[in-house]
N, C-alpha and C. Protein backbone atom coordinates (compact mmCIF):
# COMPACT_ATOMS: atom_id res chain seq x y z
N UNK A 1 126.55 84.51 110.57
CA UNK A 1 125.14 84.85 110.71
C UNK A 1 124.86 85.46 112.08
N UNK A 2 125.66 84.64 113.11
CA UNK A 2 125.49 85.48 114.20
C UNK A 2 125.93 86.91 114.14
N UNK A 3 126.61 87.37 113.39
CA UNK A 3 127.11 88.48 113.96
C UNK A 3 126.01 89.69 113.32
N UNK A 4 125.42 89.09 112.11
CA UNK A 4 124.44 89.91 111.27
C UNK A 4 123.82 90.25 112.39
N UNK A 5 123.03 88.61 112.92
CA UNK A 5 122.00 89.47 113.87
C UNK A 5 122.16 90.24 115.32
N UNK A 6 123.55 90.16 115.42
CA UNK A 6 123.74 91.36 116.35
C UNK A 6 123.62 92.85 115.83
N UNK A 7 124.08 92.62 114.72
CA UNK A 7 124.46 93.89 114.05
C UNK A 7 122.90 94.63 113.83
N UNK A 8 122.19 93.61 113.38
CA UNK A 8 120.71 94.00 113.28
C UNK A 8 120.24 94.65 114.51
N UNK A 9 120.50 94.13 115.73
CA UNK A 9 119.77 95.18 116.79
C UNK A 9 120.18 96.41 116.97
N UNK A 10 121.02 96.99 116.68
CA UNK A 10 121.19 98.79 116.28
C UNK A 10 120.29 99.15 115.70
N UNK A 11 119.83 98.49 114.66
CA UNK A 11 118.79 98.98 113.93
C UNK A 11 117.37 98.65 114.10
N UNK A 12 116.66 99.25 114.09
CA UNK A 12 114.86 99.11 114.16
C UNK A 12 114.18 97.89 112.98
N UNK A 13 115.00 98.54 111.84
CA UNK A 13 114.15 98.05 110.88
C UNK A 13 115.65 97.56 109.57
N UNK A 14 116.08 96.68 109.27
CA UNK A 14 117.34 96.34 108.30
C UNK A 14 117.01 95.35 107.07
N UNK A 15 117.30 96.05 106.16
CA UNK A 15 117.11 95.74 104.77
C UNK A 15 117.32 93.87 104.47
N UNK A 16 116.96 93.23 104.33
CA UNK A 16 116.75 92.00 103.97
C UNK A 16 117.99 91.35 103.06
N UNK A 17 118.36 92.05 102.45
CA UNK A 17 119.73 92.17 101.11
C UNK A 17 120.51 92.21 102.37
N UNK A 18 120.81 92.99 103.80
CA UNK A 18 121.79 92.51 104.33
C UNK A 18 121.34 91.53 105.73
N UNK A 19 120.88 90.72 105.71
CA UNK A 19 120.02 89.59 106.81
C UNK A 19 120.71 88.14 106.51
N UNK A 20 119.84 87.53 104.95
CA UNK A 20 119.65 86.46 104.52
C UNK A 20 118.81 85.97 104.82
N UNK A 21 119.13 84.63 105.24
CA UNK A 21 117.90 83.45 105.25
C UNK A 21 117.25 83.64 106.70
N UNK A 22 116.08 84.15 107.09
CA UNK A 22 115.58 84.20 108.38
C UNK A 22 113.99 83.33 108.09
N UNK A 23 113.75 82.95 109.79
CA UNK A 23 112.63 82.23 109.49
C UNK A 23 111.83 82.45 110.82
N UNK A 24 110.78 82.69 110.51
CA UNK A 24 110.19 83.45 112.04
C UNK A 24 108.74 82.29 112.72
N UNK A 25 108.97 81.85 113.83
CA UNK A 25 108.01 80.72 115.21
C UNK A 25 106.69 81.48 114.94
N UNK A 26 106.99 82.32 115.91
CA UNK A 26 105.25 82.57 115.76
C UNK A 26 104.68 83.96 117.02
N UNK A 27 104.23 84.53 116.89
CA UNK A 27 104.06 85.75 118.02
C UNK A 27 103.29 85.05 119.68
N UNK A 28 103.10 84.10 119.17
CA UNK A 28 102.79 83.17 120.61
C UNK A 28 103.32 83.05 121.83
N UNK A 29 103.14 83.54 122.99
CA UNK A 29 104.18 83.36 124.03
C UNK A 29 104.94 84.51 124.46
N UNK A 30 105.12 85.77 122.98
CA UNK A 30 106.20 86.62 123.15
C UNK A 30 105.96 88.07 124.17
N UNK A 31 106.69 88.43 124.42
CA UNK A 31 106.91 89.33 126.03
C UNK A 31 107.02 90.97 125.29
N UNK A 32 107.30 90.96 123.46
CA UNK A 32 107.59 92.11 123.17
C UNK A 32 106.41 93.23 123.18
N UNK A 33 105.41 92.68 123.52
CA UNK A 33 103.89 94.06 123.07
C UNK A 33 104.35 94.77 122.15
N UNK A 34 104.34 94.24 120.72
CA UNK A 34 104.87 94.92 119.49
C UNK A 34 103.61 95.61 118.63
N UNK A 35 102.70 95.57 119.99
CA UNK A 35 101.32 96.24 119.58
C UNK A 35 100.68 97.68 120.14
N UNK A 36 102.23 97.85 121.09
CA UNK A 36 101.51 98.64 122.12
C UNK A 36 103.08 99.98 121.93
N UNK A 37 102.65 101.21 122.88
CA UNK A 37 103.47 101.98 122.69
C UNK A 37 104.49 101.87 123.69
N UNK A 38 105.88 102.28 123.64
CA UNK A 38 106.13 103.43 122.33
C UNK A 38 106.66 102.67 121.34
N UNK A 39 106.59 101.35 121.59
CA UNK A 39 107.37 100.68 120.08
C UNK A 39 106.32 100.81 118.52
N UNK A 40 105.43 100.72 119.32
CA UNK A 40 104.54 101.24 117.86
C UNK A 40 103.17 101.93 118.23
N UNK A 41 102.90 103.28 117.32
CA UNK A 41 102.28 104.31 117.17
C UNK A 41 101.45 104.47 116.58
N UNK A 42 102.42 104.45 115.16
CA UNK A 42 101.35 105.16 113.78
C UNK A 42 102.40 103.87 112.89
N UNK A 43 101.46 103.89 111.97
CA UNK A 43 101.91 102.87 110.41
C UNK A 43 101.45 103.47 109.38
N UNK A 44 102.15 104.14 108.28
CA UNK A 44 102.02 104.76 107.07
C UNK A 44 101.09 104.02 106.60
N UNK A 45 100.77 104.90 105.83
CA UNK A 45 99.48 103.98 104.63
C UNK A 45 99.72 104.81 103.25
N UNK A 46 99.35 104.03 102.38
CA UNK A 46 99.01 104.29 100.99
C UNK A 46 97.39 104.34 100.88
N UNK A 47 97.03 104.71 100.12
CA UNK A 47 95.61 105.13 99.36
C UNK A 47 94.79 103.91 99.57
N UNK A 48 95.59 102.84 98.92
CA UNK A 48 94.72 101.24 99.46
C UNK A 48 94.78 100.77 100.63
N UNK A 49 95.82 101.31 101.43
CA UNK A 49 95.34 100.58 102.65
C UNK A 49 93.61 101.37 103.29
N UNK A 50 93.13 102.25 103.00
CA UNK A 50 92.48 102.75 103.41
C UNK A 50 91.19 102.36 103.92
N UNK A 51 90.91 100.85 102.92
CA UNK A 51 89.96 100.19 102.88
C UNK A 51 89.69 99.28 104.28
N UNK A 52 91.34 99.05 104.07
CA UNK A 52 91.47 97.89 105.36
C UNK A 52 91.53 98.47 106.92
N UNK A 53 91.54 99.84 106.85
CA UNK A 53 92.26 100.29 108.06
C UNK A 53 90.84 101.00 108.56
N UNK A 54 89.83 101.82 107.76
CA UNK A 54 88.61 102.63 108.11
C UNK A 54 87.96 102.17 109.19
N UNK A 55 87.78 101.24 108.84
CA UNK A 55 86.68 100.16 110.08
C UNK A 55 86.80 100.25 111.61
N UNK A 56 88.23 100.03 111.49
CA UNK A 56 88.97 99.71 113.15
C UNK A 56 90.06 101.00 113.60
N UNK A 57 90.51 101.75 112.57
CA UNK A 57 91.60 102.55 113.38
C UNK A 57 91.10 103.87 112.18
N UNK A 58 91.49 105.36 113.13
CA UNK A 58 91.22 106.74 113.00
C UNK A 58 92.30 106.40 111.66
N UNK A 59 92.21 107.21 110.59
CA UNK A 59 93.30 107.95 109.63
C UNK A 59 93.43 109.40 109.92
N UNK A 60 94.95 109.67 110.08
CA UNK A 60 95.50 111.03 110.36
C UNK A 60 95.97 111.07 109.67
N UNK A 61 96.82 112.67 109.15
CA UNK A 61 97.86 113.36 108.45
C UNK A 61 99.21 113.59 109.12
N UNK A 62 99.75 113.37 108.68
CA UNK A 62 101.03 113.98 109.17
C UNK A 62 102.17 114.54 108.62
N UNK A 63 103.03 115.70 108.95
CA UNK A 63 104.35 115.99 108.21
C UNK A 63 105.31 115.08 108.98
N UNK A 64 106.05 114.16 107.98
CA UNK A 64 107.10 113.03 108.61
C UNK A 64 107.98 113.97 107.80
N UNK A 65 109.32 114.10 108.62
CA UNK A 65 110.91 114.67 107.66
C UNK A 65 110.31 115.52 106.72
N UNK A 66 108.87 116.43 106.80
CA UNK A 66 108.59 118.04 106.05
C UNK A 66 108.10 117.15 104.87
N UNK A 67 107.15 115.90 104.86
CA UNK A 67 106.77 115.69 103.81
C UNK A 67 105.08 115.10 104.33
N UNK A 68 104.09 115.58 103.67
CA UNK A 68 102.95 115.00 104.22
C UNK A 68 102.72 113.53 104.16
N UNK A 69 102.31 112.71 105.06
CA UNK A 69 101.85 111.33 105.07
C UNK A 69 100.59 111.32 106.05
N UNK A 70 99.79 109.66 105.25
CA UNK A 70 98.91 109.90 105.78
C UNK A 70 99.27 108.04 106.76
N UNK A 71 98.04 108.36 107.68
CA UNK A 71 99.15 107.34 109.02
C UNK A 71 97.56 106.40 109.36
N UNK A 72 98.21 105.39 109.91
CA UNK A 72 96.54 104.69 110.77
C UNK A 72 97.55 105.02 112.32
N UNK A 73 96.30 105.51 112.85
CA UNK A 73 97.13 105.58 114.27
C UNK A 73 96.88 104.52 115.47
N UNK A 74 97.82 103.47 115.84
CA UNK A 74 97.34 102.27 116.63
C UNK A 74 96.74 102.85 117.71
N UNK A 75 97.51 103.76 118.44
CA UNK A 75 97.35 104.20 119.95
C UNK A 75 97.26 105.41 119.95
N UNK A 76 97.47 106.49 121.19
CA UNK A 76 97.81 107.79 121.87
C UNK A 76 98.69 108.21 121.91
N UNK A 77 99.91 106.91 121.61
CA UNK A 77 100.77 107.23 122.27
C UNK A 77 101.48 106.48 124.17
N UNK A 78 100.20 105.88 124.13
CA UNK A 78 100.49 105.15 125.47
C UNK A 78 99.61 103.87 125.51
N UNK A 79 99.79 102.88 126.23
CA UNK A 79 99.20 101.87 126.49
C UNK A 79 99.07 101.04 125.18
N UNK A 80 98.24 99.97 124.77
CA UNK A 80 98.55 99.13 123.52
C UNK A 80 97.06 99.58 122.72
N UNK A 81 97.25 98.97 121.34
CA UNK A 81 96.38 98.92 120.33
C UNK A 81 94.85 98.26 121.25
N UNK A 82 94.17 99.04 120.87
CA UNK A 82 92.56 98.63 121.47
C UNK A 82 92.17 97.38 121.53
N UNK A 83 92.42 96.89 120.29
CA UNK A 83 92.27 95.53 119.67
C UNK A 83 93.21 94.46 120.42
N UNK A 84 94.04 94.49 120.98
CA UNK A 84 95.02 93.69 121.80
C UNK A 84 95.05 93.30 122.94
N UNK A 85 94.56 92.55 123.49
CA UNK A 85 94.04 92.13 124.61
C UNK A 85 94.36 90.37 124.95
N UNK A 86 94.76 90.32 126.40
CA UNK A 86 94.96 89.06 126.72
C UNK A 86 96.15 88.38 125.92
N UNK A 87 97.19 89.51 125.36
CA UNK A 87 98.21 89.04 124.47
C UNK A 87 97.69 88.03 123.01
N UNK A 88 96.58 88.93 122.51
CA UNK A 88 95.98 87.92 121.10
C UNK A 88 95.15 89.65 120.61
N UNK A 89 95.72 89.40 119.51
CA UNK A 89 94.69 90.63 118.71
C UNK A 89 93.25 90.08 118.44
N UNK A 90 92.32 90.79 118.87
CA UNK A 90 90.89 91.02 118.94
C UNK A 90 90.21 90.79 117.36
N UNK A 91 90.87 91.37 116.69
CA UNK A 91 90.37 91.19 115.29
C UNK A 91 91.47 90.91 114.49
N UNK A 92 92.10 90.05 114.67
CA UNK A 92 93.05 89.01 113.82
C UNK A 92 93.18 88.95 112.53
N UNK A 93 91.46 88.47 111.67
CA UNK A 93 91.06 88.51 110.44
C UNK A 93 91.22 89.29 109.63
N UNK A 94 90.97 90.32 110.51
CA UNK A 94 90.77 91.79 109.77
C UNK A 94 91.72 92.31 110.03
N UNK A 95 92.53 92.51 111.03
CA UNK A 95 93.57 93.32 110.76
C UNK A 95 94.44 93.84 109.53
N UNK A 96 94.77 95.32 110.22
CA UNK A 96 95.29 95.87 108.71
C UNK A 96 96.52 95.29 108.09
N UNK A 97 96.85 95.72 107.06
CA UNK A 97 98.33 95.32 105.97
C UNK A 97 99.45 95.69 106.94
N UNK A 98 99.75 96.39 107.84
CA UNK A 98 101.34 96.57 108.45
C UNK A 98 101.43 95.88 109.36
N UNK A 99 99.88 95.30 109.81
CA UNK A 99 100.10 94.13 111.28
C UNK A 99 100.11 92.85 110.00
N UNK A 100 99.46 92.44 109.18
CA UNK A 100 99.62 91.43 108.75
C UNK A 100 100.77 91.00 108.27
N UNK A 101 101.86 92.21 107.74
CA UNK A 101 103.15 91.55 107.24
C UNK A 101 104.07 91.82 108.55
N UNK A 102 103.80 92.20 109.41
CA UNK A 102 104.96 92.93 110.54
C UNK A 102 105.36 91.35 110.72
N UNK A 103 106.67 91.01 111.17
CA UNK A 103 108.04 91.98 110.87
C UNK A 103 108.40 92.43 109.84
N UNK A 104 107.72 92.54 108.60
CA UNK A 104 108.18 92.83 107.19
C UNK A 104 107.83 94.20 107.01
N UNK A 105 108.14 94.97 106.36
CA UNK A 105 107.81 96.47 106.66
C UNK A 105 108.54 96.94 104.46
N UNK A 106 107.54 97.33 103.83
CA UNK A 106 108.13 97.91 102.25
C UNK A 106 109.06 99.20 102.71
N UNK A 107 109.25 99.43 101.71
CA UNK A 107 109.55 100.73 101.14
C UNK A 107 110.29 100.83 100.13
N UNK A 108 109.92 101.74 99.01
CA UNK A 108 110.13 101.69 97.87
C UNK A 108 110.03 100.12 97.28
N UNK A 109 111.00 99.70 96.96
CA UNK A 109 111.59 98.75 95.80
C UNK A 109 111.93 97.67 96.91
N UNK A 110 112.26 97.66 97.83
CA UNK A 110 113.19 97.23 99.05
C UNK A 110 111.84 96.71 100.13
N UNK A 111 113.06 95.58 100.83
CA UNK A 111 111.88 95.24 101.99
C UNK A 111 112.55 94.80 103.21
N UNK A 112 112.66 95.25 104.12
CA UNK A 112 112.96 96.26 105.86
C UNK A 112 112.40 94.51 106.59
N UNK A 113 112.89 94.11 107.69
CA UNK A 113 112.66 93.36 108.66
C UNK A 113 112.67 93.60 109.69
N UNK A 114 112.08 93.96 110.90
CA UNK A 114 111.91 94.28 111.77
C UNK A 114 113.26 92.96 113.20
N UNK A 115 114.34 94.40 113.51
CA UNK A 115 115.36 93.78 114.36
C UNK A 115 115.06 93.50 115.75
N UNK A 116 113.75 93.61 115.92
CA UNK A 116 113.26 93.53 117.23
C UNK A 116 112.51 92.42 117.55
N UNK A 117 112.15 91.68 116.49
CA UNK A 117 110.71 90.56 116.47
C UNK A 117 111.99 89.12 117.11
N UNK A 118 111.23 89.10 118.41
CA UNK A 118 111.65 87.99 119.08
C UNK A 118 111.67 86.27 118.41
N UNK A 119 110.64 86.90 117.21
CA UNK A 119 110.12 85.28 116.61
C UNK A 119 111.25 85.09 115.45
N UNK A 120 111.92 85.47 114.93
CA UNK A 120 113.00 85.53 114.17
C UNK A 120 114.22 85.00 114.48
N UNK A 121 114.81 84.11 113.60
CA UNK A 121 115.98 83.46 113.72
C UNK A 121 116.54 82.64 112.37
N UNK A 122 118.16 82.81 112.48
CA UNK A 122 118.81 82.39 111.52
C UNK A 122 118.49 80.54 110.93
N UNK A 123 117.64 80.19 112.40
CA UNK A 123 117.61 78.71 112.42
C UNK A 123 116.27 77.82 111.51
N UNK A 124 116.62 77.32 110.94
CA UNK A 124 115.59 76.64 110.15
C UNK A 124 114.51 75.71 110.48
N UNK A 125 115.21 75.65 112.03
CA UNK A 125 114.54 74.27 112.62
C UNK A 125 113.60 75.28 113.65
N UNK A 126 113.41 76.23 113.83
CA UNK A 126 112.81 77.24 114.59
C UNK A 126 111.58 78.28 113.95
N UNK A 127 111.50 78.08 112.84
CA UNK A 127 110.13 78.31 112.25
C UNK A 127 110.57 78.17 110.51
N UNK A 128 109.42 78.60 110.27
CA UNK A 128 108.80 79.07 108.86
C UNK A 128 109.62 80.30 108.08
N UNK A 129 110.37 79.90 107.01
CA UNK A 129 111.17 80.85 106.26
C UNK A 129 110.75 82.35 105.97
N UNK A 130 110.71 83.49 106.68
CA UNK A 130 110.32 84.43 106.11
C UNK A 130 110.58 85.28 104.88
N UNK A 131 111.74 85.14 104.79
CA UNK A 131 112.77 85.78 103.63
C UNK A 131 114.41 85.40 103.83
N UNK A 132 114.19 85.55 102.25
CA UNK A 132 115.80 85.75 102.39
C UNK A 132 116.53 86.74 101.60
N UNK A 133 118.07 87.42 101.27
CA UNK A 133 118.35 88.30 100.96
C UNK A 133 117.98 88.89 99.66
N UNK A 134 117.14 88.42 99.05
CA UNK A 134 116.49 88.60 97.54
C UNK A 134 115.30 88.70 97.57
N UNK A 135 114.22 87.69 98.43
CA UNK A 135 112.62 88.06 98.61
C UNK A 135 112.14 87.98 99.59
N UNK A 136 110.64 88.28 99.57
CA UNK A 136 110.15 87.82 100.94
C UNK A 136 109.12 86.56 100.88
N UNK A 137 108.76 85.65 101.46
CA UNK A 137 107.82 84.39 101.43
C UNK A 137 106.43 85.36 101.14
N UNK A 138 106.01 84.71 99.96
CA UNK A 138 104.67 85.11 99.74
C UNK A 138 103.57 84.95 100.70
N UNK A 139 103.44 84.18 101.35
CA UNK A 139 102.76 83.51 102.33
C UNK A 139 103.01 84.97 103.82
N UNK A 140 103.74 85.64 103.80
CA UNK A 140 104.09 87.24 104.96
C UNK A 140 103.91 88.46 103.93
N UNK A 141 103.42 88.35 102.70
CA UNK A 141 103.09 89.38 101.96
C UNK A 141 101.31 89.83 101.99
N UNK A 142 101.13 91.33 101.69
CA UNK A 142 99.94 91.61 101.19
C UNK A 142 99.96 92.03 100.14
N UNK A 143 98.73 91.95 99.25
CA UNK A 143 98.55 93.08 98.33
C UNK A 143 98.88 94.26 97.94
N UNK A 144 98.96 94.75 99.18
CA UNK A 144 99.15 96.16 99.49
C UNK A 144 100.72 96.20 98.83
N UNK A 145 101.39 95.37 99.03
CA UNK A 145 102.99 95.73 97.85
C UNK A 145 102.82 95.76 96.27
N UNK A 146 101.93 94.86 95.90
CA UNK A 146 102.18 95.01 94.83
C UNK A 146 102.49 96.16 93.45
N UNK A 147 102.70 96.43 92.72
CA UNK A 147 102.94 98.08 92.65
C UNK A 147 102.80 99.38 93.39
N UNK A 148 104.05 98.44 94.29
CA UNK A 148 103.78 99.68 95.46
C UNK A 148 104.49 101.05 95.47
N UNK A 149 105.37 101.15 94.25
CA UNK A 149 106.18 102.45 94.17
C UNK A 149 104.95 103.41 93.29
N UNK A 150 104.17 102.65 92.76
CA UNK A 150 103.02 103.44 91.58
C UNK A 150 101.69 103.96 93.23
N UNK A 151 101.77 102.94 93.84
CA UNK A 151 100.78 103.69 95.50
C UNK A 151 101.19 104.70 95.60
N UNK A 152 102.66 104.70 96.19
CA UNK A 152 102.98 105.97 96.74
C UNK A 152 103.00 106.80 96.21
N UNK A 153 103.39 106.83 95.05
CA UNK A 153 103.32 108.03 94.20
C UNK A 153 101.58 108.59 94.18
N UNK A 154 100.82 107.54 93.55
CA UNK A 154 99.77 108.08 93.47
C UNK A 154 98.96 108.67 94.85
N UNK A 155 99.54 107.90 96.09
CA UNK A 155 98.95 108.49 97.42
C UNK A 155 99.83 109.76 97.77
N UNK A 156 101.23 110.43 97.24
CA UNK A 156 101.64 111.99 97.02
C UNK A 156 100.61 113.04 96.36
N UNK A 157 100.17 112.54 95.48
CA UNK A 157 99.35 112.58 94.57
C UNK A 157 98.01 113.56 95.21
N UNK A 158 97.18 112.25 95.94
CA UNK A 158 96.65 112.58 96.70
C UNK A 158 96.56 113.88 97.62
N UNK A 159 97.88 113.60 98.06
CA UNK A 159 97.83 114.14 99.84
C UNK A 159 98.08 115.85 99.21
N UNK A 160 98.97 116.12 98.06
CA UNK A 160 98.70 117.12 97.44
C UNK A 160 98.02 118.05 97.27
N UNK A 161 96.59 117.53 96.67
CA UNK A 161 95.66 117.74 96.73
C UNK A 161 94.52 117.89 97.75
N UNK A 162 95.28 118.07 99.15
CA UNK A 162 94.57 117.98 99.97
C UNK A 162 95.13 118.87 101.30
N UNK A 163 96.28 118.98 100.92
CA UNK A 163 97.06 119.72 102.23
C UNK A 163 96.71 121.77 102.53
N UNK A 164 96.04 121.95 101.76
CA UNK A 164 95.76 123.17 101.96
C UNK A 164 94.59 123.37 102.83
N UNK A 165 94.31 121.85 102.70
CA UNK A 165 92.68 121.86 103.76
C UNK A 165 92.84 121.00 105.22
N UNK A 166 93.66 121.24 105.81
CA UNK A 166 94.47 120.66 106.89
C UNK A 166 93.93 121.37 107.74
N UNK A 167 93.55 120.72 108.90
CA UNK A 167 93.40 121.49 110.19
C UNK A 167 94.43 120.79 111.39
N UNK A 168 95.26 121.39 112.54
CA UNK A 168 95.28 120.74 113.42
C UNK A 168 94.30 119.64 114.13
N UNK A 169 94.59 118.48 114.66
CA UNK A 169 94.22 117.87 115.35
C UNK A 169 94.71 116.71 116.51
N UNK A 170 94.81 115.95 117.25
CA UNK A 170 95.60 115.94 118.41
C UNK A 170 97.03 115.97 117.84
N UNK A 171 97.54 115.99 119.31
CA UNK A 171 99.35 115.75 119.13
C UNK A 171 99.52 114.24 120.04
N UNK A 172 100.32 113.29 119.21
CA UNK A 172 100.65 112.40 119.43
C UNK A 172 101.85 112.17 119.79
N UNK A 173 102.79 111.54 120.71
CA UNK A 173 104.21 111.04 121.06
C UNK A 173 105.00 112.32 120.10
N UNK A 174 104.60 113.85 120.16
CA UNK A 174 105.33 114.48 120.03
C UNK A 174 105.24 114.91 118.15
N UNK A 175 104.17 114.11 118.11
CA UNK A 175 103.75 114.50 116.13
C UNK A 175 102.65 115.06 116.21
N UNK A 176 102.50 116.09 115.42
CA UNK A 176 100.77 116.65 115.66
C UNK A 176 100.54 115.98 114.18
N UNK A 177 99.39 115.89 114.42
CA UNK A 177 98.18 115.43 113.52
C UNK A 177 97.60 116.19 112.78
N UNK A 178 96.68 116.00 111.58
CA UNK A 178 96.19 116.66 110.79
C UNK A 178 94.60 116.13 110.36
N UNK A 179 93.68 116.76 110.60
CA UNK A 179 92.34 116.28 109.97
C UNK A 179 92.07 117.28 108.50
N UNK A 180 91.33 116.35 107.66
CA UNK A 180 91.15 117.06 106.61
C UNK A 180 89.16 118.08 106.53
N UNK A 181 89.98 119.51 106.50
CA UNK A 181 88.42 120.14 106.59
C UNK A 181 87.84 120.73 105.73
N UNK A 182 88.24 119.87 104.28
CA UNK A 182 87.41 120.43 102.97
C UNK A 182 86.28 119.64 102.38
N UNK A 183 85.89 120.04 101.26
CA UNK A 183 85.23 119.72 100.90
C UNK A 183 85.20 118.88 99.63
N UNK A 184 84.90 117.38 99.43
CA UNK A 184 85.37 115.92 98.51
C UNK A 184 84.58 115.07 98.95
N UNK A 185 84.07 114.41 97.81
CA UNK A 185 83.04 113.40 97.04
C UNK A 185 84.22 112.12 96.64
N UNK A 186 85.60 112.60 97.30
CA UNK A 186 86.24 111.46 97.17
C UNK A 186 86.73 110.49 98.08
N UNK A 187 86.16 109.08 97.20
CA UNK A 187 86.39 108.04 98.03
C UNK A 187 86.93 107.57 99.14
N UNK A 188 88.36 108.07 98.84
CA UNK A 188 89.06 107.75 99.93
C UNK A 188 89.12 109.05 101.17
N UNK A 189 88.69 109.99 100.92
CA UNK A 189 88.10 111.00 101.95
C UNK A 189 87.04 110.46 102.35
N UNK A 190 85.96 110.03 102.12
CA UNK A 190 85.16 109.29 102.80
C UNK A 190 84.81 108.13 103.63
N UNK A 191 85.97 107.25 103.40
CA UNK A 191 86.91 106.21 104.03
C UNK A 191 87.82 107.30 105.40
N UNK A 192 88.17 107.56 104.80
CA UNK A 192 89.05 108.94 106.07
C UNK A 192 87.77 109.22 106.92
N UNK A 193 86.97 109.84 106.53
CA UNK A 193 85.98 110.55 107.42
C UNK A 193 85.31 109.72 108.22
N UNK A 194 85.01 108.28 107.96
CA UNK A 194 84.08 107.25 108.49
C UNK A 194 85.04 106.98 109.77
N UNK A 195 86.70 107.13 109.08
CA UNK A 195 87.57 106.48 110.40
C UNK A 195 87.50 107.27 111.35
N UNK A 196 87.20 108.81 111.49
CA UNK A 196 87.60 109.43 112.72
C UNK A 196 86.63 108.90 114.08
N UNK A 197 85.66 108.21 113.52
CA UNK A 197 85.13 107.60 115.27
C UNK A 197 85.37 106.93 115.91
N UNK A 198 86.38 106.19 115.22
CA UNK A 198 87.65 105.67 116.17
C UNK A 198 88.80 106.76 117.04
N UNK A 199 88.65 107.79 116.51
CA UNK A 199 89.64 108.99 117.03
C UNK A 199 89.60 109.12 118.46
């Protein structure tokens, strides 16, 4: 087990199928600012997160690897999430779906653990089971997974339908951004549009 989790710090983010049994203390105490940049930026979103994210953080566009995504952006690029202060997030409750499951991170079918989260350990006697090589503890899950390969698709879907109406807008840690400058009576464009006064 030790050697997994060496092996894990090469990596950012390592598939759970090769981990096992991990169980994570608590973000209390910890020295990592896993809120602040450059360790974290932007967090993908699907169509539903949109709900959770409008309120408190801007929604941008972006081309990731020549494919459009749409992003909540924590920061600038420098200094920490607004909301983070005195080492305790400001709005806790509310916070969005990628802070609520972080260290857990989807994609596709599969579910990613974050090799950096100080609160993590092979030891049982050191916290609360997060996952192991088959699932993740329901109790570190959101909603937001649940048919989450039918999200993404349907948030491609989306962004599709929308990329011809792209404008530049800032450049972030070296990603430019995208605001949308058409014209939609749809929902989640209007959720988008409410977020930019956080921008």
């Amino acid at each position: 087990m030790k050697y997994i989790y060496e092996e894990m710090t090469k990596k950012v983010f390592v598939n759970i199928k090769d981990v096992g049994k991990t169980y994570f203390s608590s973000c209390d105490n910890c020295e990592n600012n896993c809120c602040s940049a450059p360790m974290v930026v932007f967090a993908p979103l699907v169509l539903d997160d949109f709900q959770y994210v409008y309120k408190n953080f801007p929604i941008q566009f972006a081309y990731i690897n020549k494919e459009l995504k749409a992003l909540m952006l924590i920061n600038k690029g420098e200094g920490s999430c607004k909301y983070y202060k005195d080492n305790k997030c400001q709005i806790y409750e509310e916070r969005p779906p990628a802070c609520k499951m972080f260290p857990i991170s989807p994609f596709l079918n599969d579910f990613y653990i974050s090799s950096k989260c100080q609160a993590l350990s092979s030891d049982e006697s050191k916290g609360k089971l997060i996952c192991d090589e088959k699932s993740v503890n329901d109790d570190f899950l959101h909603p937001r997974v649940n048919n989450f390969v039918e999200k993404l698709e349907n948030t491609t879907k989306f962004l599709d339908t929308i990329k011809d109406d792209l404008v530049k807008s800032i450049k972030v840690s070296g990603t430019q951004l995208y605001n949308y400058d058409g014209q939609s009576d749809n929902l989640y464009i209007d959720m988008y549009k409410n977020s930019l006064v956080h921008l």
